[in-house]
Protein backbone atom coordinates (compact mmCIF):
# COMPACT_ATOMS: atom_id res chain seq x y z
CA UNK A 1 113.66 146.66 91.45
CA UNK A 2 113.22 148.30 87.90
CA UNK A 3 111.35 151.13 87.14
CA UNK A 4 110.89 150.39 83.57
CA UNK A 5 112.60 153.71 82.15
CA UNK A 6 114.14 153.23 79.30
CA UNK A 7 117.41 155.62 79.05
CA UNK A 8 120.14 156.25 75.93
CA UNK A 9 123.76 156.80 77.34
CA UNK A 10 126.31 158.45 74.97
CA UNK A 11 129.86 159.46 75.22
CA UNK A 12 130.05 162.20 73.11
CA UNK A 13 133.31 163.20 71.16
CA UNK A 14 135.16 165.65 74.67
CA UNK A 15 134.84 162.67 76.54
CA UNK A 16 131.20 163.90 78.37
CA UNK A 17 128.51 161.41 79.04
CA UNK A 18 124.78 162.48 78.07
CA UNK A 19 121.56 160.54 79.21
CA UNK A 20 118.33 160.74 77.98
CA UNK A 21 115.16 159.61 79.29
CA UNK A 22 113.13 158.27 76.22
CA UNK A 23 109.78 158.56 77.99
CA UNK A 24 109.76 162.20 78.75
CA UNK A 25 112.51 163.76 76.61
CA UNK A 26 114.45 164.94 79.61
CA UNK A 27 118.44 164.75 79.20
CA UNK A 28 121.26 165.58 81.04
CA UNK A 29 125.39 164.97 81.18
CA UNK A 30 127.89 165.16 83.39
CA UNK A 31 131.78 163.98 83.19
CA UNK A 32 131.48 160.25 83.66
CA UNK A 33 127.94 158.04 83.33
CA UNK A 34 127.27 157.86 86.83
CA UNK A 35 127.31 161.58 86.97
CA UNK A 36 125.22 162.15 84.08
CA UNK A 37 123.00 159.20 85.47
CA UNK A 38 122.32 161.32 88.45
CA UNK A 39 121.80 164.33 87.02
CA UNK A 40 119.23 162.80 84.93
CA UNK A 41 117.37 161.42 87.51
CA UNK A 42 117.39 164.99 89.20
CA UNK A 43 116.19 166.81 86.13
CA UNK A 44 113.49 164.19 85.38
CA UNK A 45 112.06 164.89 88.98
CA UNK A 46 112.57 168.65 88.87
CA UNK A 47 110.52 168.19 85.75
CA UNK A 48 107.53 166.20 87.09
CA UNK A 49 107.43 168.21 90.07
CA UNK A 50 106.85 170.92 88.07
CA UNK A 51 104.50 169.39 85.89
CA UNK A 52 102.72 167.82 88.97
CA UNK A 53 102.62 172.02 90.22
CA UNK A 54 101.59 173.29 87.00
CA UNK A 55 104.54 175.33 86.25
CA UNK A 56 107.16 175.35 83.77
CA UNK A 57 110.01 173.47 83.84
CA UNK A 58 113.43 175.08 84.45
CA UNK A 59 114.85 176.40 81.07
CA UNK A 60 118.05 174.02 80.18
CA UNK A 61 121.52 175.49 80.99
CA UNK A 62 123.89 173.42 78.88
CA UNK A 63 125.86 174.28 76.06
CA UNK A 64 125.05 171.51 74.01
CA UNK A 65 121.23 172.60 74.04
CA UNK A 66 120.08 173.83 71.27
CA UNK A 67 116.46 174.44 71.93
């Protein structure tokens, strides 16, 4: 069953694997794409649920951030 998200997977240059959701902006990584697969899928819910409670979503903790 597909839930229509569309996400970008790249390996970026020290061998890490980031993955963006293109509908709401949220990205993650981790060390190989299933990893950064699921930690995508647990920041995009950390990020609705917030949303859904009217609070601010957690402040990203990776060093690649540049916000």
């Amino acid at each position: 069953m597909s839930t229509g998200r569309e996400i970008r997977l790249i390996q970026e240059d020290d061998g890490w694997w980031s993955a963006i959701d293109e509908e709401t902006g949220v990205a993650s990584q981790g060390p190989t794409r299933t990893e950064a697969l699921e930690n995508l899928d647990e920041a995009v819910e950390v990020t609705r649920e917030a949303t859904e409670a009217d609070t601010e979503a957690p402040e990203p903790d990776a060093p690649w951030f540049d916000g």
